[in-house]
N, C-alpha and C. Protein backbone atom coordinates (compact mmCIF):
# COMPACT_ATOMS: atom_id res chain seq x y z
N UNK A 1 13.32 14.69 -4.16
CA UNK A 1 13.68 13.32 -4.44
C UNK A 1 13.06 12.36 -3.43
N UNK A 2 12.97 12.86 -2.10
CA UNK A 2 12.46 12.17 -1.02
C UNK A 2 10.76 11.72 -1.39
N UNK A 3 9.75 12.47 -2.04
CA UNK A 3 9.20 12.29 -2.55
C UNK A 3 8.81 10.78 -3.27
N UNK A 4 9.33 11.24 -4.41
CA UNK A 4 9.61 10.12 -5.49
C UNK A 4 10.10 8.71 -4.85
N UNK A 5 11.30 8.72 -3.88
CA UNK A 5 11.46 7.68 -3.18
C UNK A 5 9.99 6.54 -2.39
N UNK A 6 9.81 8.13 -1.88
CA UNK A 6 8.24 8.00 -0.71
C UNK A 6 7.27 7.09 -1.12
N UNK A 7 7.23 7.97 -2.66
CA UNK A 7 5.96 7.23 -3.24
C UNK A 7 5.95 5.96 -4.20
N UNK A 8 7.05 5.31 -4.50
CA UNK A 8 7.67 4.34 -5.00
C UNK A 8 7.37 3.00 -4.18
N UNK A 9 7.91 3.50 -2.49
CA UNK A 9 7.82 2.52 -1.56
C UNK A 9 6.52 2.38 -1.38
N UNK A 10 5.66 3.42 -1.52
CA UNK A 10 4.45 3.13 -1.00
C UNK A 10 3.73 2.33 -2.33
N UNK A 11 4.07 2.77 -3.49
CA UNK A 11 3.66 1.40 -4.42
C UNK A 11 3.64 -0.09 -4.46
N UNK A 12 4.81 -0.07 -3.86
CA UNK A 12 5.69 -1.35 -3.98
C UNK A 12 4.86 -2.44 -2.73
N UNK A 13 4.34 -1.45 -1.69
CA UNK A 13 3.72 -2.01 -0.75
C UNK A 13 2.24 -2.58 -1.03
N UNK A 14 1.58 -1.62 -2.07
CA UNK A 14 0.41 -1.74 -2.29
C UNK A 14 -0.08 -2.66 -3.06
N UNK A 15 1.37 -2.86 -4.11
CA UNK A 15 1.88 -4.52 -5.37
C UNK A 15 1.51 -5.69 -3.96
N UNK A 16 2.48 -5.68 -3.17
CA UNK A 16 3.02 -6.82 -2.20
C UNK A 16 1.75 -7.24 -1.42
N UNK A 17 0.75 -6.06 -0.89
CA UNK A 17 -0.46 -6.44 -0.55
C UNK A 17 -1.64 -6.99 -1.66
N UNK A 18 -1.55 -7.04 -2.29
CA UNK A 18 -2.18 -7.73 -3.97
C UNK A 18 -1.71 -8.99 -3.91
N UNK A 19 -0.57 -8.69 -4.02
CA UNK A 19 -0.12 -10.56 -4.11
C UNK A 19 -0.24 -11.47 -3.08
N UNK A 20 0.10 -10.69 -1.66
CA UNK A 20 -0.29 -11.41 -0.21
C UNK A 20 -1.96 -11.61 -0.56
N UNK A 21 -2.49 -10.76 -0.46
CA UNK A 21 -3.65 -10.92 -0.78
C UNK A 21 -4.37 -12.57 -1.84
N UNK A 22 -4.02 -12.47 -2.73
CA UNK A 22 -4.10 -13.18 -3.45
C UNK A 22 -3.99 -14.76 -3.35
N UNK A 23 -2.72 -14.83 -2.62
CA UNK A 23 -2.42 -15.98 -1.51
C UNK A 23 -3.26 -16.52 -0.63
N UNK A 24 -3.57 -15.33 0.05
CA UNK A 24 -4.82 -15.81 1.02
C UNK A 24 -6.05 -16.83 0.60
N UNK A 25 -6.44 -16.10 -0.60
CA UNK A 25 -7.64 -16.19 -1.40
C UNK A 25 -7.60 -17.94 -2.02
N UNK A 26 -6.00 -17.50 -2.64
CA UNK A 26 -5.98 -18.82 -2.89
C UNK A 26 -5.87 -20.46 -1.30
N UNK A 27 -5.53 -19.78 -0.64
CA UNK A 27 -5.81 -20.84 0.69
C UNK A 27 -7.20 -20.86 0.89
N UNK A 28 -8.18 -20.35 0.89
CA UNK A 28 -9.84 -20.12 1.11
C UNK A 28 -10.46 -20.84 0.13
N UNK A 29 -9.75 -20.46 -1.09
CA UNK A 29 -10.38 -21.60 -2.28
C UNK A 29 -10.26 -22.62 -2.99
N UNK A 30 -9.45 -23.08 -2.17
CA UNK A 30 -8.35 -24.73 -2.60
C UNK A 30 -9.78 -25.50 -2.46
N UNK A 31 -9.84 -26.27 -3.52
CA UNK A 31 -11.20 -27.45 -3.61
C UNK A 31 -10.70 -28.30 -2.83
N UNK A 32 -9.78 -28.98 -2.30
CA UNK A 32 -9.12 -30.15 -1.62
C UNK A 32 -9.71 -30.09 -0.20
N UNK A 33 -9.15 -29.03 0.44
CA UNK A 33 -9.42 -28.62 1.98
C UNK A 33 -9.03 -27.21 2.36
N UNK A 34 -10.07 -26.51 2.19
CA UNK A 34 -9.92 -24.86 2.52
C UNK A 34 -9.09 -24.61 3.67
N UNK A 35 -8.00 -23.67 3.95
CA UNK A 35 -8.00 -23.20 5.18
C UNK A 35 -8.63 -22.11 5.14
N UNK A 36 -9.39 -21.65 6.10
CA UNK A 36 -10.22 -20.84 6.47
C UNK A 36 -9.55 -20.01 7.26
N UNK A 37 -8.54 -20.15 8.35
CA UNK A 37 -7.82 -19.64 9.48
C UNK A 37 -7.05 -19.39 8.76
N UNK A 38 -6.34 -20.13 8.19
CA UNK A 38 -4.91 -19.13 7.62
C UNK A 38 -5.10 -18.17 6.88
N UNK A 39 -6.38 -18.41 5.65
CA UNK A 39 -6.25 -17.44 4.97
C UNK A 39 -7.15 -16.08 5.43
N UNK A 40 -7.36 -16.08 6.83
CA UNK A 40 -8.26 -15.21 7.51
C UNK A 40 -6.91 -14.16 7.85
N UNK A 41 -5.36 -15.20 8.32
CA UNK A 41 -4.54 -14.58 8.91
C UNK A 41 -4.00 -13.72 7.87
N UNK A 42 -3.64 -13.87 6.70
CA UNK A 42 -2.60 -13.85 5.76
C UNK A 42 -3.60 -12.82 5.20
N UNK A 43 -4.95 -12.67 4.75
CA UNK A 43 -5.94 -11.93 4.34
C UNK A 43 -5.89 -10.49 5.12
N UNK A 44 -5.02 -10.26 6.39
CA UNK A 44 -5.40 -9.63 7.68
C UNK A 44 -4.21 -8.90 7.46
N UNK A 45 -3.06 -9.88 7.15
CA UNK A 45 -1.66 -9.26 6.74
C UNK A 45 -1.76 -8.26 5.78
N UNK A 46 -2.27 -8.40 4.30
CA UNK A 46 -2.55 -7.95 3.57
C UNK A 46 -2.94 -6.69 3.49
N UNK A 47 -4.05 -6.80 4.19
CA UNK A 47 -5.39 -4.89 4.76
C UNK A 47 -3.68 -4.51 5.46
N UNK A 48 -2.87 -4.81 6.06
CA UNK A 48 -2.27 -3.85 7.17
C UNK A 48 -1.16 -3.96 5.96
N UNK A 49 -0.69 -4.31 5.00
CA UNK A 49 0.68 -3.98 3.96
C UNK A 49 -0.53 -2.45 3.03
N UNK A 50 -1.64 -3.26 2.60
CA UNK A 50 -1.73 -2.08 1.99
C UNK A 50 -2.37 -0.81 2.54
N UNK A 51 -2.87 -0.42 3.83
CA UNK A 51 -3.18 0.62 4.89
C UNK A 51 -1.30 1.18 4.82
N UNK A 52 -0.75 0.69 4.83
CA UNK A 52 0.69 0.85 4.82
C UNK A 52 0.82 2.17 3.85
N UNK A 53 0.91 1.33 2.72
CA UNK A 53 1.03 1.59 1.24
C UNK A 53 0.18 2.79 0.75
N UNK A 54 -0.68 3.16 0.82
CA UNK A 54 -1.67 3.82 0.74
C UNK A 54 -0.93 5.63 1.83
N UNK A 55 -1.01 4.93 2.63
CA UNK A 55 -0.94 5.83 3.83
C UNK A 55 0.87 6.91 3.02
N UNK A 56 1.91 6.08 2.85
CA UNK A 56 3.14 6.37 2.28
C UNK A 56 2.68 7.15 0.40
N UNK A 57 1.88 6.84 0.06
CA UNK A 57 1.38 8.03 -0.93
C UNK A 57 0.67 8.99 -1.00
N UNK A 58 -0.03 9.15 0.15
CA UNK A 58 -1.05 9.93 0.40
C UNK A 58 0.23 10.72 1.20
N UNK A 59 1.15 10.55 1.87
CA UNK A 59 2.12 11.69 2.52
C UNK A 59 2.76 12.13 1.46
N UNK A 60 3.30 11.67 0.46
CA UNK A 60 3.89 11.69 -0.51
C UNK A 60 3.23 12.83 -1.74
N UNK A 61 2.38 13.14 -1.50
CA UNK A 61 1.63 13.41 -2.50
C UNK A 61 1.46 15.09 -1.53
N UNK A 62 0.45 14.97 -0.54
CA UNK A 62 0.35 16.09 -0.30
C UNK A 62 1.78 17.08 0.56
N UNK A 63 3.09 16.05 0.41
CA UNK A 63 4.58 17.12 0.74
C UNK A 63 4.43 17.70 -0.75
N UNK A 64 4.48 16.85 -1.85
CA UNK A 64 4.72 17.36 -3.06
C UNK A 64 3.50 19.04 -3.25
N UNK A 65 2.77 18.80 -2.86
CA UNK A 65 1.24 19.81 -3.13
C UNK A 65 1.86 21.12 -2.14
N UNK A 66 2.45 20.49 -0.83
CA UNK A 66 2.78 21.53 -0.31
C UNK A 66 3.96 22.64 -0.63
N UNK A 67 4.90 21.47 -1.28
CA UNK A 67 6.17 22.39 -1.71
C UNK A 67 5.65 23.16 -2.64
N UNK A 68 4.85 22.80 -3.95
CA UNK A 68 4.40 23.65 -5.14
C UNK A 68 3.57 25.13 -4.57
N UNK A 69 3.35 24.87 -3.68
CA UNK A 69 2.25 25.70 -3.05
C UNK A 69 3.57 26.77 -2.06
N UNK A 70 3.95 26.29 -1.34
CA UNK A 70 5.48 27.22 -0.57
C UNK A 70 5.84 27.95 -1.96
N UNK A 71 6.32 26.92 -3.15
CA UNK A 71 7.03 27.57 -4.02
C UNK A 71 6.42 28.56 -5.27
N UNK A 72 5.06 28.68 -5.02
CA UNK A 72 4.22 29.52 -5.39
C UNK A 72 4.09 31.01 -4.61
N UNK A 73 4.42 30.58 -3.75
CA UNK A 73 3.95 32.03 -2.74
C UNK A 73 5.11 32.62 -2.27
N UNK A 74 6.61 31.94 -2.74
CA UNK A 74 7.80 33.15 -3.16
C UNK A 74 7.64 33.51 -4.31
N UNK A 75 7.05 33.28 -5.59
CA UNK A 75 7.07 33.66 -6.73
C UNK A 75 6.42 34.53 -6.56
N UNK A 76 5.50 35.30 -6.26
CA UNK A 76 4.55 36.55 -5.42
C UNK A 76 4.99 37.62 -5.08
């Protein structure tokens, strides 16, 4: 179950960096008056939500590979 939890959160992070993301983008491309700095900051936030996110499925994934694999080699 810890799993499934695992890899849920790590979705949810990888959504939230998309949308932060997106934000940024939209501060960089405002026709009025770009911020350039903010959306350098908020752009920066983003890489470190989804390095996050990423990182929480990739554990997620290979506990799952490992249990199938433990639970293969009592079936033996």
């Amino acid at each position: 179950m810890m799993f499934l939890i695992r890899e849920i959160a790590g979705w949810v992070l990888v959504a939230a960096a998309l949308v932060v993301m997106r934000m940024g983008l939209n501060f960089a491309l405002t026709s009025g008056s770009p911020k350039i700095v903010e959306a350098s900051v908020v752009i920066f936030a983003s890489l470190g939500l989804l390095r996050a996110g990423i990182l929480l499925i990739r554990i997620s994934t290979a506990a799952r590979i490992c249990k199938l694999d433990r639970q293969q080699d009592k079936s033996q």
